[in-house]
Protein backbone atom coordinates (compact mmCIF):
# COMPACT_ATOMS: atom_id res chain seq x y z
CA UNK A 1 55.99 198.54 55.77
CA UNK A 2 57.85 201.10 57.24
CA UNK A 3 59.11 204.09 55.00
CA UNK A 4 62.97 204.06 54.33
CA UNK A 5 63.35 200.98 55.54
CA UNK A 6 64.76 198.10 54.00
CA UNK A 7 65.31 195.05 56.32
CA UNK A 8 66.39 191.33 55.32
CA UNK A 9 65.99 188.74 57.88
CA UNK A 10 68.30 185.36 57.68
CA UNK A 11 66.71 182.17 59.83
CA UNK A 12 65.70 179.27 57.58
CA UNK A 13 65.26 181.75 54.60
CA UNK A 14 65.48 185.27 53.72
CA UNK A 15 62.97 187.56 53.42
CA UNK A 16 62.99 190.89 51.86
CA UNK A 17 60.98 193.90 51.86
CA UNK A 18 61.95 193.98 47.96
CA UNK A 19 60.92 190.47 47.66
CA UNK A 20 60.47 187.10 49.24
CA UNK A 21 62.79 183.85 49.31
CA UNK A 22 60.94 180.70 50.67
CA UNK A 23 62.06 179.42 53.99
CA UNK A 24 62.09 176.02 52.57
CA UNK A 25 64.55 177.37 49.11
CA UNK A 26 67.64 174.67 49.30
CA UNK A 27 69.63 177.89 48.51
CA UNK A 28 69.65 178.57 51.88
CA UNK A 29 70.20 176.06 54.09
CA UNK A 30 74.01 176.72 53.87
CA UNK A 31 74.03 179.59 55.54
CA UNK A 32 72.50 178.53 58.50
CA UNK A 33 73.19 174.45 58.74
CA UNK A 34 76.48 173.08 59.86
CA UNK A 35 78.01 169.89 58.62
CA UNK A 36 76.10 166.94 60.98
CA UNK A 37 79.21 165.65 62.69
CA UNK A 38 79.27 161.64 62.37
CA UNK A 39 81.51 160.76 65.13
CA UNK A 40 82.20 162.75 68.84
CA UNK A 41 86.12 164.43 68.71
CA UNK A 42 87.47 165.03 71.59
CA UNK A 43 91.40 166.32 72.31
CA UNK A 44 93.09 165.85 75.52
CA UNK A 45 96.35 167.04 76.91
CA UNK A 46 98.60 168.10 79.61
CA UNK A 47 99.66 171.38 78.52
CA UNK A 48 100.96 174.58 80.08
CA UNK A 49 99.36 177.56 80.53
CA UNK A 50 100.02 181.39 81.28
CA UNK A 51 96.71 183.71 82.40
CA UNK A 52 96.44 187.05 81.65
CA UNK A 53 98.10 188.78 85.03
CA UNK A 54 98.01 192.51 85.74
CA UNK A 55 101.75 192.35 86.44
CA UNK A 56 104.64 190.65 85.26
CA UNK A 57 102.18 188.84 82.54
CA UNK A 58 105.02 187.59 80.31
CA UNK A 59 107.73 186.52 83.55
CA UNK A 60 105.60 184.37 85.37
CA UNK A 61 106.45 180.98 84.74
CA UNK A 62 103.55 178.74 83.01
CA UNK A 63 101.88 176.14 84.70
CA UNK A 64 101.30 172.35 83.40
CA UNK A 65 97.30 171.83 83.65
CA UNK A 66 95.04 169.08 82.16
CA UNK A 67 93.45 170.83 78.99
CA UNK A 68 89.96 169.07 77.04
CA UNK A 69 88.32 170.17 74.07
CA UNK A 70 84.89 169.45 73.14
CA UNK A 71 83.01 170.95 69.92
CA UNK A 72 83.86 174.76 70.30
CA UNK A 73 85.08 174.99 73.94
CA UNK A 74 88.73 174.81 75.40
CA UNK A 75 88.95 173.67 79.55
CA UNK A 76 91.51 172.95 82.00
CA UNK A 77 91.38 171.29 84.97
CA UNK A 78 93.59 171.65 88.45
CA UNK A 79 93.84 167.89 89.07
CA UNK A 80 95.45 165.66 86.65
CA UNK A 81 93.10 163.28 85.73
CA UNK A 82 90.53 166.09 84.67
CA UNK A 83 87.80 164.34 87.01
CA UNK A 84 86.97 167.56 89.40
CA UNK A 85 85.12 170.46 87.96
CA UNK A 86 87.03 172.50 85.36
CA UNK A 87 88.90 175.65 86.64
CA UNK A 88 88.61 177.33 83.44
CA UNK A 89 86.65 177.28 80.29
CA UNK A 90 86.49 179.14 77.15
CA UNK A 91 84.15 179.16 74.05
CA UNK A 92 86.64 180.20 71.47
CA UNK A 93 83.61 181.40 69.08
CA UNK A 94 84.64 185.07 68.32
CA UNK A 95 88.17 184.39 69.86
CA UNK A 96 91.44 185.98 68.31
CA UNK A 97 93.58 182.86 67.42
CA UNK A 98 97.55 183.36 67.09
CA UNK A 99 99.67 180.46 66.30
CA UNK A 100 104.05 181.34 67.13
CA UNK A 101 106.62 178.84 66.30
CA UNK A 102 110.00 179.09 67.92
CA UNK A 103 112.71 176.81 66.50
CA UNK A 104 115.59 178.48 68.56
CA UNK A 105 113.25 177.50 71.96
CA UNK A 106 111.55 174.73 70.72
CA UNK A 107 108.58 176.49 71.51
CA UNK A 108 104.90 175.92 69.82
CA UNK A 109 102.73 178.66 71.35
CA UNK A 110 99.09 179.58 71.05
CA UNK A 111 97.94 183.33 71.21
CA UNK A 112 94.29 183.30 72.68
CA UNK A 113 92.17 186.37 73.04
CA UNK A 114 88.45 186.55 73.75
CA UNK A 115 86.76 189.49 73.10
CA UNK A 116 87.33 192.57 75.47
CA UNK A 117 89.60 190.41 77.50
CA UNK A 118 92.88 189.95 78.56
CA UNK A 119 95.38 187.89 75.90
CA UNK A 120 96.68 184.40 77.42
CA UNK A 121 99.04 181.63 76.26
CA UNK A 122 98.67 177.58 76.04
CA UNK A 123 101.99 176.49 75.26
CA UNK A 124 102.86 172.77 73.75
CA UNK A 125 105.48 170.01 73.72
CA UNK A 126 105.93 169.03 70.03
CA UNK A 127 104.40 170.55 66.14
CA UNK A 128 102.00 167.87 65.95
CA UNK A 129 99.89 168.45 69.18
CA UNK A 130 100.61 172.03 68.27
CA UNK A 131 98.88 171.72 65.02
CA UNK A 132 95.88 169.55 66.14
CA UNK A 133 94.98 172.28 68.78
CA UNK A 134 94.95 175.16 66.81
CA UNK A 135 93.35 173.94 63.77
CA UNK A 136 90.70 172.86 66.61
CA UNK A 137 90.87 176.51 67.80
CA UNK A 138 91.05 178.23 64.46
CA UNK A 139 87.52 176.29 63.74
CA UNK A 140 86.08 177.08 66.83
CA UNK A 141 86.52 180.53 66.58
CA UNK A 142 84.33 180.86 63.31
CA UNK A 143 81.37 178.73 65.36
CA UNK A 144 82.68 175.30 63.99
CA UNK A 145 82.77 172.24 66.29
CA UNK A 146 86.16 170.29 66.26
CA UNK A 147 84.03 167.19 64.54
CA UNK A 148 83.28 169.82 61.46
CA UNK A 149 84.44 168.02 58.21
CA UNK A 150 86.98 170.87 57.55
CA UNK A 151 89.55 169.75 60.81
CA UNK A 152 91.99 167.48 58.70
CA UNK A 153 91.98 170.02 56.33
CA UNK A 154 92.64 172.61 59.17
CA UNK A 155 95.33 170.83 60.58
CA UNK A 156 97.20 170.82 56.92
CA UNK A 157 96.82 174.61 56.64
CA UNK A 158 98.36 175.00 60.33
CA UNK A 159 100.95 172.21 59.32
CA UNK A 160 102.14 174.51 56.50
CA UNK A 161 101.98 177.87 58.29
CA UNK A 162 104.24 176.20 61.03
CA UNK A 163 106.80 175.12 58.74
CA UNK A 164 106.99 178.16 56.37
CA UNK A 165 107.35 180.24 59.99
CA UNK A 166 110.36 177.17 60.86
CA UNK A 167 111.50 177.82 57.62
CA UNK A 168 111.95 181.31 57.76
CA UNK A 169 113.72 181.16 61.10
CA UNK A 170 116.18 178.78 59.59
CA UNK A 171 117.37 181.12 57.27
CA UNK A 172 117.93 183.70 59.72
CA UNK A 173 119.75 181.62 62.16
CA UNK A 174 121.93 181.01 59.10
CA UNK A 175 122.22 184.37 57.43
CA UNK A 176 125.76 184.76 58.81
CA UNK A 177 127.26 181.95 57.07
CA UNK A 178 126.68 183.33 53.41
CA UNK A 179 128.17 186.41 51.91
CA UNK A 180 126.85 189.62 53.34
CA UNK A 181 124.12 190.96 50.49
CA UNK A 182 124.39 194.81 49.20
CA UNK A 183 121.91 197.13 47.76
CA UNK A 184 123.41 196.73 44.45
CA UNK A 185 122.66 192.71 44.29
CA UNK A 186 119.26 193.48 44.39
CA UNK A 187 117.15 196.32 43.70
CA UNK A 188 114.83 196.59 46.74
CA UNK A 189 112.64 199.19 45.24
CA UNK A 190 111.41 196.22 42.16
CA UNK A 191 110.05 194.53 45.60
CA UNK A 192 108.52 196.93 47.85
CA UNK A 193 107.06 200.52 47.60
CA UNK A 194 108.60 204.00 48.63
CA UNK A 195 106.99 203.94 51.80
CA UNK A 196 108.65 200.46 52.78
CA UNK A 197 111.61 201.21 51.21
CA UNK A 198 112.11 204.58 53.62
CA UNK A 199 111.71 202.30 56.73
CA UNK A 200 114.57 199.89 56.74
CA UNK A 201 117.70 199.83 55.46
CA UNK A 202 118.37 198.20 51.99
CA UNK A 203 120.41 195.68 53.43
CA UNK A 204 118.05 194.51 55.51
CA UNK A 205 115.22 194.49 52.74
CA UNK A 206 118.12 192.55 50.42
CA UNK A 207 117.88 189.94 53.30
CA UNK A 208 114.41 189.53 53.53
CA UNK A 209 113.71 189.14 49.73
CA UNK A 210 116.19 186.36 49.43
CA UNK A 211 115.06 184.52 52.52
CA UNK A 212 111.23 184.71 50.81
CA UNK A 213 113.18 183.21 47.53
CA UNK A 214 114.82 180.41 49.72
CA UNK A 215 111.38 179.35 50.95
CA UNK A 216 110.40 178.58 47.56
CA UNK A 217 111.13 174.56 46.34
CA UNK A 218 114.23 174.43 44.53
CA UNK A 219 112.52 173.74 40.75
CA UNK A 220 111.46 176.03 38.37
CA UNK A 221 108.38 177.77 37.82
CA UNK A 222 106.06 179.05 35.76
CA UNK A 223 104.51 182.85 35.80
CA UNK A 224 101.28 181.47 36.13
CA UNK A 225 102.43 179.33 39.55
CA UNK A 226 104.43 182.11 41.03
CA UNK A 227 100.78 183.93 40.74
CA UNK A 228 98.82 181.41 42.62
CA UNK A 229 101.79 181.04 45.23
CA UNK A 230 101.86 184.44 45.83
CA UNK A 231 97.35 184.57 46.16
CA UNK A 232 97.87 181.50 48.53
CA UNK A 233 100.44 183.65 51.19
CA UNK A 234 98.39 186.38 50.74
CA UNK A 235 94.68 184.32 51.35
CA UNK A 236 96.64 182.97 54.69
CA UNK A 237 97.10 187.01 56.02
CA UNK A 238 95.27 187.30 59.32
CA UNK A 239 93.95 190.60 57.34
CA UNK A 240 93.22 189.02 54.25
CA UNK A 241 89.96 190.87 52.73
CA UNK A 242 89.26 192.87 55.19
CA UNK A 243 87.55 196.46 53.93
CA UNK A 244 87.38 198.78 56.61
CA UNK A 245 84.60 201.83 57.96
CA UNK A 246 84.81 204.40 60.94
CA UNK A 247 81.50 203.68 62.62
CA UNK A 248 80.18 205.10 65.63
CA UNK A 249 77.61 202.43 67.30
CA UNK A 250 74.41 202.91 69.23
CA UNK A 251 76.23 202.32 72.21
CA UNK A 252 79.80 203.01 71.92
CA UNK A 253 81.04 206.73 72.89
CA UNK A 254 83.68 206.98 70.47
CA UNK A 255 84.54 206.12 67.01
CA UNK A 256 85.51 202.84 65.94
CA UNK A 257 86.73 200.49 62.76
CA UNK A 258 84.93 198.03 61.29
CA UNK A 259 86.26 195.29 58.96
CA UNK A 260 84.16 192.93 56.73
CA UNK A 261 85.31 190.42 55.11
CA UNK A 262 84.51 187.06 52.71
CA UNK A 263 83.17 185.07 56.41
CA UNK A 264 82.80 187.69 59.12
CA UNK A 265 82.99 191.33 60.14
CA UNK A 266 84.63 192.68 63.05
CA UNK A 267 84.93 195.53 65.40
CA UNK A 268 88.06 197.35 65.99
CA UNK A 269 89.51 200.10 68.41
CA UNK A 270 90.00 203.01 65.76
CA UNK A 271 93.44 204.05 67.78
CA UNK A 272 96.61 201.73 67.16
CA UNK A 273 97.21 199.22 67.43
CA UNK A 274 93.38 198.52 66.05
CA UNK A 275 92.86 195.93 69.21
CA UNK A 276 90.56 193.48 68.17
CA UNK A 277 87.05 194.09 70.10
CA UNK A 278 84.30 191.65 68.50
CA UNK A 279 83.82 189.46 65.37
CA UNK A 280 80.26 188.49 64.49
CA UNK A 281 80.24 185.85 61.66
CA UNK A 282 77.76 185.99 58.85
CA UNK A 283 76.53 182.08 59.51
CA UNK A 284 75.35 183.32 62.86
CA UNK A 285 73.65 186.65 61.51
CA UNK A 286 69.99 186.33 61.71
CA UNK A 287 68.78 190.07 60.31
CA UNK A 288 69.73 193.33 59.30
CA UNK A 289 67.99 196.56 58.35
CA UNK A 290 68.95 199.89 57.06
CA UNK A 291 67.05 203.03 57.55
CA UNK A 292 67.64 205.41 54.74
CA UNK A 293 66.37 208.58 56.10
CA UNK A 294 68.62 208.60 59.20
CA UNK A 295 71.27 206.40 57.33
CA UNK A 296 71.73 203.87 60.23
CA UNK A 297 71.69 200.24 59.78
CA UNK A 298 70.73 197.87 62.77
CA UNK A 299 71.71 193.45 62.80
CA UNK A 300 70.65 190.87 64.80
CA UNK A 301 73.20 188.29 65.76
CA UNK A 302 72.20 185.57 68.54
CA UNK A 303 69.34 187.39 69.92
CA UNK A 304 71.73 191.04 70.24
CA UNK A 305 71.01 193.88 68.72
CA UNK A 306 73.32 196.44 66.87
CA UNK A 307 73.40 199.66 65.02
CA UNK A 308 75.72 202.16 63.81
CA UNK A 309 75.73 204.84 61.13
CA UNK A 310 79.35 205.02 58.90
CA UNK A 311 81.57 207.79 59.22
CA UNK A 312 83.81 207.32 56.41
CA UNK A 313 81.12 206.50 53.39
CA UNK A 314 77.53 206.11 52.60
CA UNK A 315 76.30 203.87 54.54
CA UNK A 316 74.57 202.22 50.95
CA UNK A 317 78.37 200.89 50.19
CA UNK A 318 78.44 199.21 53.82
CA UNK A 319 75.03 197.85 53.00
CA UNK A 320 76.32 196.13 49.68
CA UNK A 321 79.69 194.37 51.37
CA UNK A 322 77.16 192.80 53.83
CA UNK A 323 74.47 192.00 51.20
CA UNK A 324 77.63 190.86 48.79
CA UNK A 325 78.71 188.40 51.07
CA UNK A 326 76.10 186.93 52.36
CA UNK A 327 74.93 186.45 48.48
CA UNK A 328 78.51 184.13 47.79
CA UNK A 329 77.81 182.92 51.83
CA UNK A 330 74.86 181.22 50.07
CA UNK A 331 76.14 180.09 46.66
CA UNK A 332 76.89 176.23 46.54
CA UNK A 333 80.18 175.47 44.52
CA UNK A 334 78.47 173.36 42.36
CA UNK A 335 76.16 176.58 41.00
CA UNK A 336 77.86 178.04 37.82
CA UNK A 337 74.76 180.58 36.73
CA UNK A 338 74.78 184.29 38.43
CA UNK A 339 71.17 184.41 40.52
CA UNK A 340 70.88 188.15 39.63
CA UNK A 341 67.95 188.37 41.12
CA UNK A 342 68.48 187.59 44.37
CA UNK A 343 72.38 189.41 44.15
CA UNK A 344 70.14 192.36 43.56
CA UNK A 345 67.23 191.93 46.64
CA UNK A 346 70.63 191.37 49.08
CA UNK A 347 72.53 194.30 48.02
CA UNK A 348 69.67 196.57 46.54
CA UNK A 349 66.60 198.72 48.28
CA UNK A 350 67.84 201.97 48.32
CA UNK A 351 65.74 203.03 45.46
């Protein structure tokens, strides 16, 4: 054993310098096994497209192209009938995926960034093609194929993000047909905090608050549905969870922010606006390791290696999000006992 070392390894089990899980314990196969697709899904399109383009990105006009997707990997194709070689292709693991709806345009665009590279557009004719694609690119860009069991669901959750964002532009479009709405109507500050507040101008807060009350359905509700309604908006945030660290990697020169969440942790640019730079998800994490007496901790992810030491905290409280989530990564929904032990092995070993 190495002193001040604690180091947990993920493959078929997990093994612990604090202890040992078997490689055969049915506790872990979730982490690491995918839902066994029963049937090949495949989408195909004509769809336009607009590249990342040192100049003039968002004039040039977009170009109609043959578009596939297979499992976790986007193509398009010069000709067609898609029967040459592709001209470009994408695996959308790790990929930043923004869905925009414009009613006023008709427009159903999809926001695609890989990692360290340039942002670039696939644009679509109608909601429901819309909606099929990215809740195909959503999945892919946790490391889910397009025939994982979760696409219809997916598609739903896209369905409903696209109307509440039609929604919402409805209302604005017809904000100047009702009654202009003062400060006195409503009281702003019950809604949002000081530092909001000092931002914008009460009217325009006014306006915002009742479009959000418009969006609701017209029927009453109770306290206790208003609550779940209001966990369910905020579960959809593309920040949702995230609790962030100034690192400073092995590798990197500078500072930079880290966010971990509930499925994944990701790597930020510390200066605005935060430009995403990597996501590793915990499903494809295979180790990691912390070194007590220099305070650095090292993971494994796909064969790469990386280490950083935290900036902002001990590096014991980044050690316990990881080892946290990976502990409910494994839970199965149908377990209702706390495994204490094994909470403590994943998030302990500083001792």
């Amino acid at each position: 054993k190495q002193r001040g070392v604690n180091k947990i390894h993920l493959s078929s089990g997990i093994n612990a310098e604090y202890g040992s899980l078997g490689a055969n314990d049915p506790d872990l196969e979730k982490l690491n096994n995918t839902v066994l697709p029963n049937y090949n899904r495949e989408l195909q399109a004509n769809l336009k497209f607009k590249k990342p383009n040192k100049i003039f990105f968002f004039l040039a006009r977009p170009k109609m192209h043959k578009f596939t997707f297979r499992d976790t990997t986007m193509s398009f194709y010069k000709d067609g009938d898609g029967s040459g070689p592709p001209e470009f292709v994408q695996d959308l693991k790790d990929c930043s995926i923004v869905p925009e709806v414009d009613i006023r345009k008709h427009k159903y665009i999809l926001h695609i960034k890989p990692p360290g590279a340039k942002e670039y557009l696939v644009l679509f004719g109608d909601k429901e093609e819309f909606c099929q694609w990215t809740a195909a690119c959503r999945l892919a860009s946790k490391g889910k194929p397009i025939s994982d069991s979760t696409y219809d669901s997916e598609i739903d959750i896209v369905k409903t993000m696209a109307n509440m964002q039609e929604h919402s532009q409805t209302l604005k479009l017809n904000r100047n047909k009702r009654a202009a709405v003062t400060s006195d109507e409503i009281k702003t500050e019950d809604f949002v905090s000081a530092r909001i507040g000092r931002k914008h101008r009460p009217e325009q807060l006014a306006n915002l608050i009742l479009d959000a009350h418009n969006m609701l359905p017209r029927r009453d509700h109770t306290a206790t549905e208003l609550r779940l309604n209001y966990i369910l908006k905020w579960e959809r945030l593309m920040d949702f969870g995230l609790s962030y660290f100034i690192v400073k990697f092995d590798k990197s020169k500078k500072e930079e922010l880290l966010g971990i969440s509930r499925t994944h942790m990701s790597k930020f640019d510390l200066a605005p606006p935060h430009e995403l730079l990597k996501t590793w998800h915990w499903t494809s994490l295979q180790s990691w390791n912390v070194n007590w007496e220099i305070k650095k901790l090292t993971f494994n992810v796909d064969g790469d290696s990386h280490a950083f030491e935290c900036n902002s905290s001990e590096i014991k409280i980044v050690h316990e999000y990881i080892g946290g989530y990976i502990f409910l990564t494994l839970r199965k929904e149908s377990d209702t006992e706390l495994d204490k032990e094994m909470f403590y092995k994943l998030t302990g070993g500083w001792q």
